[in-house]
N, C-alpha and C. Protein backbone atom coordinates (compact mmCIF):
# COMPACT_ATOMS: atom_id res chain seq x y z
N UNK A 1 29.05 -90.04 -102.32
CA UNK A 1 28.63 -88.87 -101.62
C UNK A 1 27.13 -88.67 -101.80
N UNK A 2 26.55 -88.30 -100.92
CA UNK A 2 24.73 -88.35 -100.89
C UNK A 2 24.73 -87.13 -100.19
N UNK A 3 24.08 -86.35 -101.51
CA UNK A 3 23.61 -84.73 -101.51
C UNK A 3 22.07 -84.81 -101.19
N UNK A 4 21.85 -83.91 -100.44
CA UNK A 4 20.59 -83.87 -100.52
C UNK A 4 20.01 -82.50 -100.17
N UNK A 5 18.99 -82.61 -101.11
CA UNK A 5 18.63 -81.39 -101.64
C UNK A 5 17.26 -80.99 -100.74
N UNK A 6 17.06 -79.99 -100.39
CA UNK A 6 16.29 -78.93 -99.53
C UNK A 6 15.57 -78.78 -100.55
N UNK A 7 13.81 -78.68 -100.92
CA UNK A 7 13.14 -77.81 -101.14
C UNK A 7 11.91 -77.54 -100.90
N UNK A 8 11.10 -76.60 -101.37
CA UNK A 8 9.48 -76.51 -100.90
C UNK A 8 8.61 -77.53 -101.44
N UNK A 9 7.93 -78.41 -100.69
CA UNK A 9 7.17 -78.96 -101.37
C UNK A 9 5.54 -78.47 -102.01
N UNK A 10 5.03 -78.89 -102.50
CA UNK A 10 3.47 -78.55 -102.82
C UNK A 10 3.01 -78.03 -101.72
N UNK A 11 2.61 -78.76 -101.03
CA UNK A 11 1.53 -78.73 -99.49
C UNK A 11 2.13 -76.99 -98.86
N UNK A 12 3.42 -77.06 -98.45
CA UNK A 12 4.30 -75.99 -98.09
C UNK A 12 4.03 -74.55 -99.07
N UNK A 13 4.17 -74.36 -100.47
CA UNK A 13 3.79 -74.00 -101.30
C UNK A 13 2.17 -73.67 -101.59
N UNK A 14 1.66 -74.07 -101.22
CA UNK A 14 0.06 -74.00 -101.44
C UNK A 14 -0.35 -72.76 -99.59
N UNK A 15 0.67 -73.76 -98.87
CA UNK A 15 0.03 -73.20 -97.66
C UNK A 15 0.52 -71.43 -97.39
N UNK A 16 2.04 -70.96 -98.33
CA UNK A 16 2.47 -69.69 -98.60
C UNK A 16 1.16 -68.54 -99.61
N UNK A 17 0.97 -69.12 -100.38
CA UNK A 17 -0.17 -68.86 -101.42
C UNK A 17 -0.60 -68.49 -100.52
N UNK A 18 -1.76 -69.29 -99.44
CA UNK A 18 -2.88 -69.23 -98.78
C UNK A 18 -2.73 -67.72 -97.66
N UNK A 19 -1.82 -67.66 -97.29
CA UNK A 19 -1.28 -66.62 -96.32
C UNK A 19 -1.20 -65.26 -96.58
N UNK A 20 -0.64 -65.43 -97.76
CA UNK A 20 -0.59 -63.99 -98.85
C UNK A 20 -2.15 -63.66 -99.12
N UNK A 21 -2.93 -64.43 -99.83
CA UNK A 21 -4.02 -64.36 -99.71
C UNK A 21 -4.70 -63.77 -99.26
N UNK A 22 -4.70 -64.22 -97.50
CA UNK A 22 -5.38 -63.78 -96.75
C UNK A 22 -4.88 -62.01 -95.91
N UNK A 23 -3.68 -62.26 -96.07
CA UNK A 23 -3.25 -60.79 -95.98
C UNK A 23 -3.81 -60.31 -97.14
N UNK A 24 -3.57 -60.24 -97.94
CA UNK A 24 -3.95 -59.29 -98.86
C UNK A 24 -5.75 -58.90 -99.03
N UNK A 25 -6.57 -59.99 -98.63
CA UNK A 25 -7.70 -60.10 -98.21
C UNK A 25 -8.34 -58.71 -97.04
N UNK A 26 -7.19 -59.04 -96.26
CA UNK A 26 -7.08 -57.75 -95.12
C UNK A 26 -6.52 -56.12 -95.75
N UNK A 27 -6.05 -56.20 -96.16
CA UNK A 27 -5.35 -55.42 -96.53
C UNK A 27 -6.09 -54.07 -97.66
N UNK A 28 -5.82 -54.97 -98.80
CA UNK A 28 -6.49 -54.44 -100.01
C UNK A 28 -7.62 -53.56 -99.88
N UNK A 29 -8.60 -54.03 -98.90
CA UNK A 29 -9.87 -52.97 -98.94
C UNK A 29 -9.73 -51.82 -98.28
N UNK A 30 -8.29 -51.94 -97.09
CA UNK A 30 -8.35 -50.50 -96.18
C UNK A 30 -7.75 -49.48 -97.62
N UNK A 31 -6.92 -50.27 -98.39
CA UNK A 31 -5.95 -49.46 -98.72
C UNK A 31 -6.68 -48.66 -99.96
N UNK A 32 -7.86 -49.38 -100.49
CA UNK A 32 -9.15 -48.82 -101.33
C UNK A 32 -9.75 -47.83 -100.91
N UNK A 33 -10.24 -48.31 -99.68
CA UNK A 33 -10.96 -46.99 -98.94
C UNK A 33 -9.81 -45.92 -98.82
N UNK A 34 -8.63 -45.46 -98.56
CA UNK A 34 -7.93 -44.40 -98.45
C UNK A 34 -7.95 -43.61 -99.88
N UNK A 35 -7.94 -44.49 -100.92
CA UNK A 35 -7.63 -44.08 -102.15
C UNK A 35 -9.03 -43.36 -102.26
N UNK A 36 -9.89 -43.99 -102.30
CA UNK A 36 -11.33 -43.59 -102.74
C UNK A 36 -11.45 -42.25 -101.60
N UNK A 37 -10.79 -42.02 -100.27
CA UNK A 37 -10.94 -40.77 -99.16
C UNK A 37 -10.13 -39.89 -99.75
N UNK A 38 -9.24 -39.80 -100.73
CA UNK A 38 -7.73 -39.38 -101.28
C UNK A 38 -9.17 -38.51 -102.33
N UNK A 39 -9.63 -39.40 -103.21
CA UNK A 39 -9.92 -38.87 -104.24
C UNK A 39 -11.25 -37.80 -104.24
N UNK A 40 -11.93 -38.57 -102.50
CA UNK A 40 -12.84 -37.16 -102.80
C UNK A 40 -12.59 -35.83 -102.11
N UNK A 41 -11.04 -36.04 -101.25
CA UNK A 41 -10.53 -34.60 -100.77
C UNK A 41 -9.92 -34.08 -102.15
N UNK A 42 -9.63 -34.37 -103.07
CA UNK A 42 -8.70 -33.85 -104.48
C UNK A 42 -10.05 -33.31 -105.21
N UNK A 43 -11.02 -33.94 -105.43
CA UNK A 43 -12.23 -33.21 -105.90
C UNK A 43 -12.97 -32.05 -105.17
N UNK A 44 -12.84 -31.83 -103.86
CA UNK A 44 -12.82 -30.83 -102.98
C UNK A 44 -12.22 -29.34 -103.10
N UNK A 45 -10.81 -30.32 -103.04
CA UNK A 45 -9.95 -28.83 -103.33
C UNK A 45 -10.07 -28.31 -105.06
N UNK A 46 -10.32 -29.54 -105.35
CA UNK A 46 -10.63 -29.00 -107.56
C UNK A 46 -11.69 -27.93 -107.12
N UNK A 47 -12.55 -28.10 -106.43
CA UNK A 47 -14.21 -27.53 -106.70
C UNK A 47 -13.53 -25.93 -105.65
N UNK A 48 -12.57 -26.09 -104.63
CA UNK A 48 -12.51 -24.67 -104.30
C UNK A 48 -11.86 -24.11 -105.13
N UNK A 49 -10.85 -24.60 -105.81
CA UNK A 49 -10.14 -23.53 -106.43
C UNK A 49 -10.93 -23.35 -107.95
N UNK A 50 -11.88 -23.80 -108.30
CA UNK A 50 -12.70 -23.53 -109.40
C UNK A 50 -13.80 -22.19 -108.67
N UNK A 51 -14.06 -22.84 -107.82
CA UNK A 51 -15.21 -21.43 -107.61
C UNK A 51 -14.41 -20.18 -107.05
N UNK A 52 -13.24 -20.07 -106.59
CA UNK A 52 -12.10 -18.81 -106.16
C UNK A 52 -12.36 -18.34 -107.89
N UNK A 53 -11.76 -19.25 -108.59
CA UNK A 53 -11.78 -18.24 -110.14
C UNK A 53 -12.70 -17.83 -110.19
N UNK A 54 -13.86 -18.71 -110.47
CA UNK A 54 -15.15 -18.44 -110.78
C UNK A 54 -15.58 -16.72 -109.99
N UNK A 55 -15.66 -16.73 -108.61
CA UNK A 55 -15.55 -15.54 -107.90
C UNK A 55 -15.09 -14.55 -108.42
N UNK A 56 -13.70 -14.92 -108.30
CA UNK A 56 -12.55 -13.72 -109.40
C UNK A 56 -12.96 -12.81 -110.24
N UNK A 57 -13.60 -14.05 -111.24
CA UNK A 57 -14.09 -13.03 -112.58
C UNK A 57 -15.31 -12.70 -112.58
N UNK A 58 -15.89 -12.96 -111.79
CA UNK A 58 -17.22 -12.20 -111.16
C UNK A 58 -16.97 -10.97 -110.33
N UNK A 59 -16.03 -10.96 -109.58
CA UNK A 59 -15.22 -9.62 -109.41
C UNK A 59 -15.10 -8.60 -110.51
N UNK A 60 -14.17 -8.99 -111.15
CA UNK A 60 -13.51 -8.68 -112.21
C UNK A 60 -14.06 -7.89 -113.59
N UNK A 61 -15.64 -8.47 -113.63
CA UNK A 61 -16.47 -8.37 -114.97
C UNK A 61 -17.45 -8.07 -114.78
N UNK A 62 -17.88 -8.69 -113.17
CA UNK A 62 -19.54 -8.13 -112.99
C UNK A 62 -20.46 -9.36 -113.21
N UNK A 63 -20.10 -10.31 -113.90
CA UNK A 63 -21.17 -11.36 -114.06
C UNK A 63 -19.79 -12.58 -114.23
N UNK A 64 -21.03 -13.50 -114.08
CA UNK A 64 -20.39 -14.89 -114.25
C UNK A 64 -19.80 -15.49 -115.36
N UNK A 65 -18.50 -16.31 -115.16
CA UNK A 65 -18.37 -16.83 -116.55
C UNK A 65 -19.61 -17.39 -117.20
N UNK A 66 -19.54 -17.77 -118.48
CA UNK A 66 -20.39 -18.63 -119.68
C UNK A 66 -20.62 -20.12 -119.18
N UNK A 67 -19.15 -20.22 -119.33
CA UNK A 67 -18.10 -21.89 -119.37
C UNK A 67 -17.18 -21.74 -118.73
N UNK A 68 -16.56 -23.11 -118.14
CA UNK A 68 -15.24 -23.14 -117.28
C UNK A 68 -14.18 -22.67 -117.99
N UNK A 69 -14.67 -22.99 -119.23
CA UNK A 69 -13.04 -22.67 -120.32
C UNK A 69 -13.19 -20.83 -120.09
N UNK A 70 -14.03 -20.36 -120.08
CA UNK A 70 -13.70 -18.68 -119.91
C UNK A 70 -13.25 -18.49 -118.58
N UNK A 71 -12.80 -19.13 -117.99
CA UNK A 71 -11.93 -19.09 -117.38
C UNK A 71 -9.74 -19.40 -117.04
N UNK A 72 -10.02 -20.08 -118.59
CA UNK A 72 -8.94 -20.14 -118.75
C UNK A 72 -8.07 -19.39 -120.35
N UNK A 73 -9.68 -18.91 -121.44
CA UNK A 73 -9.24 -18.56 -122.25
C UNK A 73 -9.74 -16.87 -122.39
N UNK A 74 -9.40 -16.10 -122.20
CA UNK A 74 -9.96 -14.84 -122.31
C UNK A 74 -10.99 -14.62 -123.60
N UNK A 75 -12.68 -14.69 -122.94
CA UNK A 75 -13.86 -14.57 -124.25
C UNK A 75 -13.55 -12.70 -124.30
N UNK A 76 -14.41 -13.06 -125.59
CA UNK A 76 -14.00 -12.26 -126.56
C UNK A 76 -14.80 -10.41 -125.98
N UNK A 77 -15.86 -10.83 -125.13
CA UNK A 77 -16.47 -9.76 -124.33
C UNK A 77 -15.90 -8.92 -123.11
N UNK A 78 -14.75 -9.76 -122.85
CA UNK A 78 -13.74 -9.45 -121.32
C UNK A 78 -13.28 -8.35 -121.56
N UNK A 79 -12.83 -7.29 -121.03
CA UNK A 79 -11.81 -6.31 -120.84
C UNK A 79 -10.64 -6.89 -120.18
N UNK A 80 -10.90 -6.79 -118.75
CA UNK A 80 -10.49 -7.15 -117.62
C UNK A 80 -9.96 -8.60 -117.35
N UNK A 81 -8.77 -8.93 -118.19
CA UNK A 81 -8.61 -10.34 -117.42
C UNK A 81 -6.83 -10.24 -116.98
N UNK A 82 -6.86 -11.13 -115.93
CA UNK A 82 -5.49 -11.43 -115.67
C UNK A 82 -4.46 -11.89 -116.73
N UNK A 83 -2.77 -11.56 -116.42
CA UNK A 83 -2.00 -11.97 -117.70
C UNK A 83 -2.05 -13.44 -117.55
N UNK A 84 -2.36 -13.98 -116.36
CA UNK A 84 -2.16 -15.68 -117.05
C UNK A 84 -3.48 -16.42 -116.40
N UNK A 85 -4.58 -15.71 -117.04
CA UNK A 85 -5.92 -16.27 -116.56
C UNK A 85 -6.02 -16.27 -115.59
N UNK A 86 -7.84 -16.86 -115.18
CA UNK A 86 -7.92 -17.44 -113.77
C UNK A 86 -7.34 -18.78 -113.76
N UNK A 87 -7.06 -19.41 -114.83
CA UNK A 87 -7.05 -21.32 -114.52
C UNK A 87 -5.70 -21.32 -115.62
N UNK A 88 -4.91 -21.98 -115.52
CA UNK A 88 -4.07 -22.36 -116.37
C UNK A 88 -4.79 -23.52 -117.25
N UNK A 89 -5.51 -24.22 -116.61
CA UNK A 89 -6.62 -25.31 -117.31
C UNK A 89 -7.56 -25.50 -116.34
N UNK A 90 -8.51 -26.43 -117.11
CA UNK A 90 -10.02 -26.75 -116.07
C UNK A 90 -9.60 -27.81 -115.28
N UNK A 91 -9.69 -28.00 -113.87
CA UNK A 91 -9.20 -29.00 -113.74
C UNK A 91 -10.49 -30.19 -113.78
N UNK A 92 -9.47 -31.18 -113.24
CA UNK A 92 -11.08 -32.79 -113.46
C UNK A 92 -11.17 -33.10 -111.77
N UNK A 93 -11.97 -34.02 -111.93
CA UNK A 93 -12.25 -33.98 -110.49
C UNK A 93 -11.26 -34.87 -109.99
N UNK A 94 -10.91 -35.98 -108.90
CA UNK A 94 -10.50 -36.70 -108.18
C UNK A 94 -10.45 -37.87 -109.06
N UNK A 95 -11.30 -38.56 -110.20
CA UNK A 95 -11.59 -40.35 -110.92
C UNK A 95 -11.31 -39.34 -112.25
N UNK A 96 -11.10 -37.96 -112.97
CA UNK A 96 -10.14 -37.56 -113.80
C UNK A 96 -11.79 -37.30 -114.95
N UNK A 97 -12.82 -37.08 -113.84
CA UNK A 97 -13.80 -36.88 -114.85
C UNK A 97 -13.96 -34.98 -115.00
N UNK A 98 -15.11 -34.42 -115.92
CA UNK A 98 -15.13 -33.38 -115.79
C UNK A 98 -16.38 -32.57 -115.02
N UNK A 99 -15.60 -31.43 -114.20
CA UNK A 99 -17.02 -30.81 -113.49
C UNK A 99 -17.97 -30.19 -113.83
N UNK A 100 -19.14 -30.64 -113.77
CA UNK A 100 -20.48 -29.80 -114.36
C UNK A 100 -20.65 -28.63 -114.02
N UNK A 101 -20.41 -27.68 -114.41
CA UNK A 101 -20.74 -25.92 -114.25
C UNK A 101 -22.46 -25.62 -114.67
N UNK A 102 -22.91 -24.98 -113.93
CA UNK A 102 -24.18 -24.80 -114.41
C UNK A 102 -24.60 -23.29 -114.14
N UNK A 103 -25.21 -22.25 -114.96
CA UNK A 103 -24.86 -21.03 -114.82
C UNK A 103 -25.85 -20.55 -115.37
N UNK A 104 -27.23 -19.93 -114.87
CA UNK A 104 -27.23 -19.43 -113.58
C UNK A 104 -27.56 -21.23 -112.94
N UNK A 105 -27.55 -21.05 -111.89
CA UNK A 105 -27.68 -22.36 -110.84
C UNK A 105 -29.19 -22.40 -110.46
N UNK A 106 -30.07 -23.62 -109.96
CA UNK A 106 -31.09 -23.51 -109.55
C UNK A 106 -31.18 -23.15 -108.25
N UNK A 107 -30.16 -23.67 -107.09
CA UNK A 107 -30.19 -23.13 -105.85
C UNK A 107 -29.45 -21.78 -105.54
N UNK A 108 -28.41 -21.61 -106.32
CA UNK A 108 -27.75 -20.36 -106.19
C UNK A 108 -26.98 -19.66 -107.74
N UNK A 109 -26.42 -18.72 -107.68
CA UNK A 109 -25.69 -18.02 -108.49
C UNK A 109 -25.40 -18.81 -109.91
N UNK A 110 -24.17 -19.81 -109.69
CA UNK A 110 -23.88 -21.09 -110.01
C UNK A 110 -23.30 -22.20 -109.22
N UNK A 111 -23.54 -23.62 -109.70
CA UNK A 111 -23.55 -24.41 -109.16
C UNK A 111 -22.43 -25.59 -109.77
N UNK A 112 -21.14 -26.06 -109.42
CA UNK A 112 -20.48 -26.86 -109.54
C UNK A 112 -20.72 -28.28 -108.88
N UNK A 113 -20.50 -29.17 -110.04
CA UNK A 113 -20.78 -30.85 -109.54
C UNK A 113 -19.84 -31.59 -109.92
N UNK A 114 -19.30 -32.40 -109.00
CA UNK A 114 -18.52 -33.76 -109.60
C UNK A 114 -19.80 -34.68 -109.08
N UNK A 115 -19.53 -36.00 -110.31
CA UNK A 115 -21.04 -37.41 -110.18
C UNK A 115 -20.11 -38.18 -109.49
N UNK A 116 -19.13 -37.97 -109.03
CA UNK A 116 -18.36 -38.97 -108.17
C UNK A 116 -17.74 -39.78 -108.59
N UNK A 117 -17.63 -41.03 -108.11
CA UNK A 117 -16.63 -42.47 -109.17
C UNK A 117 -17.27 -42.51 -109.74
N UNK A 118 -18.82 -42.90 -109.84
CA UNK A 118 -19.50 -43.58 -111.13
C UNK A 118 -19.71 -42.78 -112.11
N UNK A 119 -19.72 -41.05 -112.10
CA UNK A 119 -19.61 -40.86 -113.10
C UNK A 119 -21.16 -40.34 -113.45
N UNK A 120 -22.22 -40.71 -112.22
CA UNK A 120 -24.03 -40.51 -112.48
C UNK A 120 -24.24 -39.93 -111.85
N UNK A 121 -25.22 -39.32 -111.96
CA UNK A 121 -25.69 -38.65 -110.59
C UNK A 121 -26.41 -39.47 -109.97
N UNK A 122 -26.10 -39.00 -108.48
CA UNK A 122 -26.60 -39.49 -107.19
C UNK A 122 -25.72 -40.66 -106.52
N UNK A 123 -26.30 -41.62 -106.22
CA UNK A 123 -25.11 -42.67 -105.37
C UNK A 123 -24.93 -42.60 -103.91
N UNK A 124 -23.80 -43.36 -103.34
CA UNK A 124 -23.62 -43.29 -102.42
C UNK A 124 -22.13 -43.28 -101.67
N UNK A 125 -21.74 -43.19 -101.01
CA UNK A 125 -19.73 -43.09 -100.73
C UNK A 125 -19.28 -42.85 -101.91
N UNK A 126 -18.57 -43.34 -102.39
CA UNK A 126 -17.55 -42.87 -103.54
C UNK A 126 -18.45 -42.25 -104.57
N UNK A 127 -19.59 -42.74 -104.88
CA UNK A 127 -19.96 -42.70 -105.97
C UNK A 127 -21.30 -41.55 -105.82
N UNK A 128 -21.56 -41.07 -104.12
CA UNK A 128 -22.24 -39.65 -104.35
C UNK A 128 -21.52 -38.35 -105.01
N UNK A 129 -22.59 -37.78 -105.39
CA UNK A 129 -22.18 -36.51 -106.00
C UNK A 129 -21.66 -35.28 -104.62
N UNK A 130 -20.59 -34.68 -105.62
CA UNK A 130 -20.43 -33.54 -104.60
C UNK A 130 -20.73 -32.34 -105.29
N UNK A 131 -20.55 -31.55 -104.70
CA UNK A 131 -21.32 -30.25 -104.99
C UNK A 131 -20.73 -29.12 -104.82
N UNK A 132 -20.98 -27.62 -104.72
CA UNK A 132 -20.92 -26.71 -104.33
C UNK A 132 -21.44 -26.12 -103.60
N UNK A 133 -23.01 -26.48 -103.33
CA UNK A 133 -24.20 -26.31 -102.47
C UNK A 133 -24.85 -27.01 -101.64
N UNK A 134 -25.15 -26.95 -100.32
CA UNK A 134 -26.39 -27.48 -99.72
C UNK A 134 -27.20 -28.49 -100.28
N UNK A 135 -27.34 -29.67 -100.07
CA UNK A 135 -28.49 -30.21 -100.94
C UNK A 135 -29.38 -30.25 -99.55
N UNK A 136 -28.81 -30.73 -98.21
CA UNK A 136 -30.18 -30.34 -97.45
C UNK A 136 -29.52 -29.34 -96.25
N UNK A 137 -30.98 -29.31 -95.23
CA UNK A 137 -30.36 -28.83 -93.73
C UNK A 137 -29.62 -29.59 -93.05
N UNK A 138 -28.39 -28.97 -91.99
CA UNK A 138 -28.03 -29.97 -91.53
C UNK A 138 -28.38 -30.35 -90.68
């Protein structure tokens, strides 16, 4: 009896590799760019709902918080705070870094920053800074 056996050879094998490859070649960078569009709408909405508190207790007190954390821990000068804070925590931006609060601000009141992916200031796509403010006209 003469069995004979079916299988992939090298050449066949090499040429599957190559295919995947190249899909994934295609592929991989759209699916980067969404992630990296994902992460600077999540740093967006971090930075509104930081300055809503921020607002809040400027309502609330008359002046601005110190620090982001007086926003989540009642300082010791407050009367007036909500039973479960403005923030349950600070949040981070979109790459899980933390936002720069700066108080008073040079262009306005105060001024919130994420440095973007890299983490520096300035850059460019992923890696510009976002803000709270105007940096120019439009």
């Amino acid at each position: 009896m003469n069995r004979h056996r079916r299988a992939f050879t090298l050449v066949e094998m090499l040429v599957v590799i190559a295919i995947i490859g190249l899909i994934a070649a295609l592929v991989v960078p759209q699916i980067m760019n969404r992630m990296d569009e994902a992460r600077i709408k999540t740093t967006k909405m971090q930075m509104r709902e930081l300055e809503n508190a921020v607002d809040m207790f400027k309502m609330d007190n008359g002046f601005y918080p110190a620090r982001m954390e007086d926003l989540v821990t009642q300082p010791a000068n407050i009367k007036k705070w909500p039973r479960d804070g403005y923030l349950k925590d600070v949040p981070k931006d979109g790459w899980g870094n933390d936002f720069e609060y700066v108080m008073p601000g040079a262009r306005q009141s105060y001024e919130l920053r994420s440095f973007g992916a890299d983490g520096r200031p300035g850059g460019e796509d992923e890696n510009a800074d976002i803000t709270n403010y105007r940096t120019s006209a439009p």
